[in-house]
N, C-alpha and C. Protein backbone atom coordinates (compact mmCIF):
# COMPACT_ATOMS: atom_id res chain seq x y z
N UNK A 1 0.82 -1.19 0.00
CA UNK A 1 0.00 0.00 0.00
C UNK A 1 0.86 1.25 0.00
N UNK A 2 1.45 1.47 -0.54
CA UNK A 2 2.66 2.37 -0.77
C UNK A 2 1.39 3.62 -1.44
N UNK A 3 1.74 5.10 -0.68
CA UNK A 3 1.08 5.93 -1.12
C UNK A 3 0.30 6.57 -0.31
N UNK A 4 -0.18 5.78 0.37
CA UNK A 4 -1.80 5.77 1.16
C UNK A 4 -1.31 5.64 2.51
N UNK A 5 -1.99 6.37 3.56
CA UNK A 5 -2.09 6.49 5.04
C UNK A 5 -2.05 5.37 5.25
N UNK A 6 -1.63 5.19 6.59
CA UNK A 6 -1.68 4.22 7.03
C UNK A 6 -2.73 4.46 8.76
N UNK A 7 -3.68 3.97 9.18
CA UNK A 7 -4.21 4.20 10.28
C UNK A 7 -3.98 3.16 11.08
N UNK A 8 -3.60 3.99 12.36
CA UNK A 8 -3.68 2.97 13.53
C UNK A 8 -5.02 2.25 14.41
N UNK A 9 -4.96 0.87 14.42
CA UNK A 9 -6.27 0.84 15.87
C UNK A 9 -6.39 1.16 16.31
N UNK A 10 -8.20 1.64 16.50
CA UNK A 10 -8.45 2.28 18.08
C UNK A 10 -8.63 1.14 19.47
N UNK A 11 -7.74 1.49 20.13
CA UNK A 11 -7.48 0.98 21.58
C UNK A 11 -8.53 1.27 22.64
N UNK A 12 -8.71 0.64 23.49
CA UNK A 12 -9.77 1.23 24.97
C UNK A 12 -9.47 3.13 24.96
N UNK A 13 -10.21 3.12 25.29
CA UNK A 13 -10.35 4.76 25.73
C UNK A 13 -10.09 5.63 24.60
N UNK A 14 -10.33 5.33 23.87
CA UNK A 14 -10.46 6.23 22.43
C UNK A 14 -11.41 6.41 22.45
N UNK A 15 -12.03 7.58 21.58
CA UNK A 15 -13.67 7.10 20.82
C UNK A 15 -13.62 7.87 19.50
N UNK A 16 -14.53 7.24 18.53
CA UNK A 16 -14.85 7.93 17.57
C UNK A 16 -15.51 9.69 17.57
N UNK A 17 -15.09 10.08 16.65
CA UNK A 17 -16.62 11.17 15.93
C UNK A 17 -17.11 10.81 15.04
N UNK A 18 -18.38 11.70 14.47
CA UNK A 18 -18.73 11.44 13.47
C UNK A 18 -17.82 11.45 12.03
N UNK A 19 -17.07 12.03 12.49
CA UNK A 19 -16.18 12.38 11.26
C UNK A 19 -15.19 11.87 11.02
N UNK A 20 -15.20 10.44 11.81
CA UNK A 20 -14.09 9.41 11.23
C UNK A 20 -12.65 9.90 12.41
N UNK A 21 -12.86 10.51 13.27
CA UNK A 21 -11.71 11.06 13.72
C UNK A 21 -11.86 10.72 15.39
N UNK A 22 -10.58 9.93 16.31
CA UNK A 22 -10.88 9.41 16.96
C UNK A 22 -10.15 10.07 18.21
N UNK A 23 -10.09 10.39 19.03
CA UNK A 23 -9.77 11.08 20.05
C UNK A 23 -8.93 10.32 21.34
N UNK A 24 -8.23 10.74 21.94
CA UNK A 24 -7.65 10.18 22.83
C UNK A 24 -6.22 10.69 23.42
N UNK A 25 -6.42 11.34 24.56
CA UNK A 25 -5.79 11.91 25.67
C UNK A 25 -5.24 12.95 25.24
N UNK A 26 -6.02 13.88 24.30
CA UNK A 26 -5.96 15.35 23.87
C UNK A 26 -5.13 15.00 22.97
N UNK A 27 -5.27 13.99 22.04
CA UNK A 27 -4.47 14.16 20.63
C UNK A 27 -5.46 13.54 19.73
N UNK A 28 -5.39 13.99 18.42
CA UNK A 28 -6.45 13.74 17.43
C UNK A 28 -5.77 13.18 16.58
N UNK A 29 -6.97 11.90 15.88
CA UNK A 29 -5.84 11.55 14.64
C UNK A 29 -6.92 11.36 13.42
N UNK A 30 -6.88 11.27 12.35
CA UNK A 30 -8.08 11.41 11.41
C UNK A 30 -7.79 10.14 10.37
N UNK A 31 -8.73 9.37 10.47
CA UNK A 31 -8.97 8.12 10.26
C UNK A 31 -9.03 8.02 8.78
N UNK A 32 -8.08 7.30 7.76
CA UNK A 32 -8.50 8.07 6.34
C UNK A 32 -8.94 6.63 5.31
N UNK A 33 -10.00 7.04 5.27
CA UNK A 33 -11.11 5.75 4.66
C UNK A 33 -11.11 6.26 3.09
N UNK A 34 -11.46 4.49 2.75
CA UNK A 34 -11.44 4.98 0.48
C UNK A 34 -12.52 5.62 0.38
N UNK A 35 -13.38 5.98 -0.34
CA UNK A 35 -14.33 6.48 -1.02
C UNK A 35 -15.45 5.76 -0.85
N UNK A 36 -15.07 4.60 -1.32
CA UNK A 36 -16.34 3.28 -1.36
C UNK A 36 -15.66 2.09 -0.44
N UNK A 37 -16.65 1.62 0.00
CA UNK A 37 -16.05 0.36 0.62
C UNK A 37 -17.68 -0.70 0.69
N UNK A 38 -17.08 -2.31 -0.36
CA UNK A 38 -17.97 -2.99 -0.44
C UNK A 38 -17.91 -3.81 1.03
N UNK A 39 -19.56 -3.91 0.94
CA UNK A 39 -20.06 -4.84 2.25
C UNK A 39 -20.82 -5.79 1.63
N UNK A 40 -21.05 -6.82 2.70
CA UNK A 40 -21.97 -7.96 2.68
C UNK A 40 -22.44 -7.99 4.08
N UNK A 41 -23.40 -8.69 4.23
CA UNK A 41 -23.72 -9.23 5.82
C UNK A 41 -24.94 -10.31 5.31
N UNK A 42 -24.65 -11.80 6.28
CA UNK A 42 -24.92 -13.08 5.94
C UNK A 42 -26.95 -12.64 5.84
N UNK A 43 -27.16 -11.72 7.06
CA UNK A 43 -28.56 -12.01 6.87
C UNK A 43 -29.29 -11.44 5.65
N UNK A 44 -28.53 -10.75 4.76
CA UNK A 44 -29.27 -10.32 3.50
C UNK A 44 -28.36 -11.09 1.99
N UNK A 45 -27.80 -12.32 1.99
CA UNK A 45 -27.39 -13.10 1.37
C UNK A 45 -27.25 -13.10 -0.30
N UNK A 46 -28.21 -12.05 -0.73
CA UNK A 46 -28.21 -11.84 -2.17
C UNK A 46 -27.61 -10.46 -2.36
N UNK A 47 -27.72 -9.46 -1.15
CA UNK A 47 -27.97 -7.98 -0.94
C UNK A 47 -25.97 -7.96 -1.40
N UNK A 48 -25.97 -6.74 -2.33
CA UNK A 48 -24.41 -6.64 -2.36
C UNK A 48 -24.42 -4.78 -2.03
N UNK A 49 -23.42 -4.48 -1.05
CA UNK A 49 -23.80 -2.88 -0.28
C UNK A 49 -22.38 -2.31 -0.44
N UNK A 50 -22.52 -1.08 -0.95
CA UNK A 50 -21.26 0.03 -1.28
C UNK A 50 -21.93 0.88 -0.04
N UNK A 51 -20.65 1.33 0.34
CA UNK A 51 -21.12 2.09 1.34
C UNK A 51 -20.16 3.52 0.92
N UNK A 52 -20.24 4.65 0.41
CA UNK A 52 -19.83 5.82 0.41
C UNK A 52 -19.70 6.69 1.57
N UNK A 53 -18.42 7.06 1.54
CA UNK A 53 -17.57 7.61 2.84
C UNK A 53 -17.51 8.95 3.02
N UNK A 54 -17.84 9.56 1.71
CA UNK A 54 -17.62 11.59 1.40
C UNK A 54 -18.95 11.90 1.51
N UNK A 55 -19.02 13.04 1.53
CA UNK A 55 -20.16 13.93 1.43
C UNK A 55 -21.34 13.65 0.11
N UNK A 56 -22.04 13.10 0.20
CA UNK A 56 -23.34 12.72 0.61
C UNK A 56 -22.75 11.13 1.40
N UNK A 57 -23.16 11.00 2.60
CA UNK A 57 -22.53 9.17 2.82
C UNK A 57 -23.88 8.66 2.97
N UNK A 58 -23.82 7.68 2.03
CA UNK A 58 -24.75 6.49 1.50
C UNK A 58 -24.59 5.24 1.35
N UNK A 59 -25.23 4.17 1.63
CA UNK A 59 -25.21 2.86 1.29
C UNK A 59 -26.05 2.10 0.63
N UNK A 60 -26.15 2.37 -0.55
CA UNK A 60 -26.44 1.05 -1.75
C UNK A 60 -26.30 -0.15 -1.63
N UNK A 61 -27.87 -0.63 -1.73
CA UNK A 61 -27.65 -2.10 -1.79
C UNK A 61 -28.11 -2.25 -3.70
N UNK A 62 -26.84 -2.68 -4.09
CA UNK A 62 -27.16 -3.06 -5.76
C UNK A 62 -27.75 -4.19 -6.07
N UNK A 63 -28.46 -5.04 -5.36
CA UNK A 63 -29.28 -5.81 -5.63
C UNK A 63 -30.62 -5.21 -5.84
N UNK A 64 -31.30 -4.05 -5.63
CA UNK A 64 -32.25 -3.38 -5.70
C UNK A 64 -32.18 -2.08 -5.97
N UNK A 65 -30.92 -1.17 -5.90
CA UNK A 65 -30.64 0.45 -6.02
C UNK A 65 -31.37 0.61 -4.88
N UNK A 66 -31.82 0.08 -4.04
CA UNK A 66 -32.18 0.86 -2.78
C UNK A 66 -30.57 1.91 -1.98
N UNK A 67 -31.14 2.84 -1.99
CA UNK A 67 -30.15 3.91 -1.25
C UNK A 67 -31.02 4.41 0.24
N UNK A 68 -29.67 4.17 0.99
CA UNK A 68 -30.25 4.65 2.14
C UNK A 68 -29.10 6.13 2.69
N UNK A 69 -29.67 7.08 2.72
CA UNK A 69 -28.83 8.01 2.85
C UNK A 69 -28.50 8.01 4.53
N UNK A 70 -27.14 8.51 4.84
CA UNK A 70 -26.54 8.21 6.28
C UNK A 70 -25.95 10.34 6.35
N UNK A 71 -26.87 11.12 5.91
CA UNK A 71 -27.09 12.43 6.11
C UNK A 71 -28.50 13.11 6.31
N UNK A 72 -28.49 14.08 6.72
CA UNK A 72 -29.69 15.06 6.75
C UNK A 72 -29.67 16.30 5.78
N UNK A 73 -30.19 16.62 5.55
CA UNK A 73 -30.16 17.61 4.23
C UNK A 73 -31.07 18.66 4.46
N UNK A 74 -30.21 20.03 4.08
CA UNK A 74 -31.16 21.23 4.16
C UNK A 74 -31.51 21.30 2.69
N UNK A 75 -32.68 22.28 2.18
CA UNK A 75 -33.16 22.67 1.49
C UNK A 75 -31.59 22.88 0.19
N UNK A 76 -30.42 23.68 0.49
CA UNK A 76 -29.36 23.88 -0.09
C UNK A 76 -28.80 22.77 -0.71
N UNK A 77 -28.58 21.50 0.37
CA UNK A 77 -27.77 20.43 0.37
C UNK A 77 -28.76 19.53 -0.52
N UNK A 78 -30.29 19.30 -0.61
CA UNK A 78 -31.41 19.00 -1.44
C UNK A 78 -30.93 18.97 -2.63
N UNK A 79 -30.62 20.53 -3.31
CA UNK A 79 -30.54 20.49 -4.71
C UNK A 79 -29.34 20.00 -4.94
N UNK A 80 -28.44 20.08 -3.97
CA UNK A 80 -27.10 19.63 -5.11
C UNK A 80 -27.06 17.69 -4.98
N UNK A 81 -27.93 17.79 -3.93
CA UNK A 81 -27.99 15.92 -3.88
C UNK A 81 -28.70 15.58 -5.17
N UNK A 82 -30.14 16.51 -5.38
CA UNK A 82 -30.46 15.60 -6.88
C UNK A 82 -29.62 16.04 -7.80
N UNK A 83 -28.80 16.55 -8.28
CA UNK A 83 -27.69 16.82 -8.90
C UNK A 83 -26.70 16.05 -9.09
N UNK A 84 -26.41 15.03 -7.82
CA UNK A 84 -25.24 14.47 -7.94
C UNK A 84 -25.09 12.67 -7.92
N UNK A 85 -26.61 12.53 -6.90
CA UNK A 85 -27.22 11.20 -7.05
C UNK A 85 -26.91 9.84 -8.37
N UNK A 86 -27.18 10.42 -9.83
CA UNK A 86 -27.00 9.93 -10.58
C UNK A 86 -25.50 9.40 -10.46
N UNK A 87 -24.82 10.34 -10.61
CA UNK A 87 -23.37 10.14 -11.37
C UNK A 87 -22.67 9.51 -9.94
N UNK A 88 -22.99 9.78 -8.38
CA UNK A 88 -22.81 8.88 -7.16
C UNK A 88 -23.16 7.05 -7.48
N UNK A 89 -24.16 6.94 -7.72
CA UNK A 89 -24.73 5.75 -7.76
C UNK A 89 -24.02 4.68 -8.90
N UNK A 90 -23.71 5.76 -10.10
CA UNK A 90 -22.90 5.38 -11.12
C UNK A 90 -21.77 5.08 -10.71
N UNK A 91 -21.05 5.61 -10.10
CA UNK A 91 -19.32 5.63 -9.35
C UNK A 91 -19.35 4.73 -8.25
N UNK A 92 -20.48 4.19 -7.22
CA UNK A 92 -20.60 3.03 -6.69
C UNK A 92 -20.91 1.81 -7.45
N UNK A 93 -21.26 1.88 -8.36
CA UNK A 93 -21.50 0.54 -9.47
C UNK A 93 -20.12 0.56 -9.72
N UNK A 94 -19.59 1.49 -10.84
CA UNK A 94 -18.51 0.99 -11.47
C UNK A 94 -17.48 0.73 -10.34
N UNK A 95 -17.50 1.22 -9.36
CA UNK A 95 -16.45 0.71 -7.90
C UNK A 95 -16.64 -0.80 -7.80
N UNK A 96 -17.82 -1.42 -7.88
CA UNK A 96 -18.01 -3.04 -7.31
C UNK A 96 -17.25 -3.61 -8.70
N UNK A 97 -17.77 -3.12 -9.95
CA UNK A 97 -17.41 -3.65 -11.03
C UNK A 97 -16.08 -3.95 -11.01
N UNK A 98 -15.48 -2.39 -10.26
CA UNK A 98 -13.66 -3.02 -10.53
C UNK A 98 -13.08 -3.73 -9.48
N UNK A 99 -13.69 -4.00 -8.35
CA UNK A 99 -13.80 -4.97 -7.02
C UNK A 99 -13.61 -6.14 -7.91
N UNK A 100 -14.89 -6.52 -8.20
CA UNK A 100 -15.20 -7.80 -8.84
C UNK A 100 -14.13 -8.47 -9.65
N UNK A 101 -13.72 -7.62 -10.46
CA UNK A 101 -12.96 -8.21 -11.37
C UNK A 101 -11.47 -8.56 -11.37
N UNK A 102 -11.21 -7.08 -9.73
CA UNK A 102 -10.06 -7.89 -9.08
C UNK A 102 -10.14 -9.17 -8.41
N UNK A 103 -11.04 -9.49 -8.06
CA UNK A 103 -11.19 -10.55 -7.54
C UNK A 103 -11.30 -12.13 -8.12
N UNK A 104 -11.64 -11.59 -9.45
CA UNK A 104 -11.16 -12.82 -10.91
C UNK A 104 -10.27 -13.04 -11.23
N UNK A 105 -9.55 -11.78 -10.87
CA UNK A 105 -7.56 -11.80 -11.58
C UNK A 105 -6.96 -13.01 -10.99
């Protein structure tokens, strides 16, 4: 992984924020996650889930395009979400696509 942060475990007495950034004994460290990151979980067995990490954070299950948004949105943040929705949903597809196919190599 040459390039890319490297993050440490969080240990007892840490805790998260919302913002990926974890705290502990007055020093901060900022947790640095990909973009997309594919999930599964056994009890939805067909369900395949991108979970988006930036601003809008969402999780797609592409077995259905069900999106479940993991924000609140003002009236401002509204328009640029239907704005951006498409070409998001698009960039979580083609993310599994190139998952997938590493995974054939």
């Amino acid at each position: 992984m040459s390039g890319e942060a490297q993050s440490k475990p969080i240990r007892s007495g840490q805790r998260w924020n919302r913002q990926n950034i974890y705290i502990c004994k007055n020093k901060t460290r900022q947790m640095t996650l990909p973009k997309f990151i594919l999930g599964d979980n056994t009890d939805y067995p067909n369900a395949i889930f991108v979970i988006h990490t930036e601003f809008p954070m969402f999780i797609i299950n592409l077995e259905d395009d069900e999106v479940e948004w993991l924000e609140d949105f003002d009236q401002h943040d509204q328009k640029e979400l239907e704005l951006e929705t498409e070409n998001l949903i698009t960039e979580a597809t083609a993310f599994y696509d190139r998952e997938v196919a590493r995974y054939d190599e």
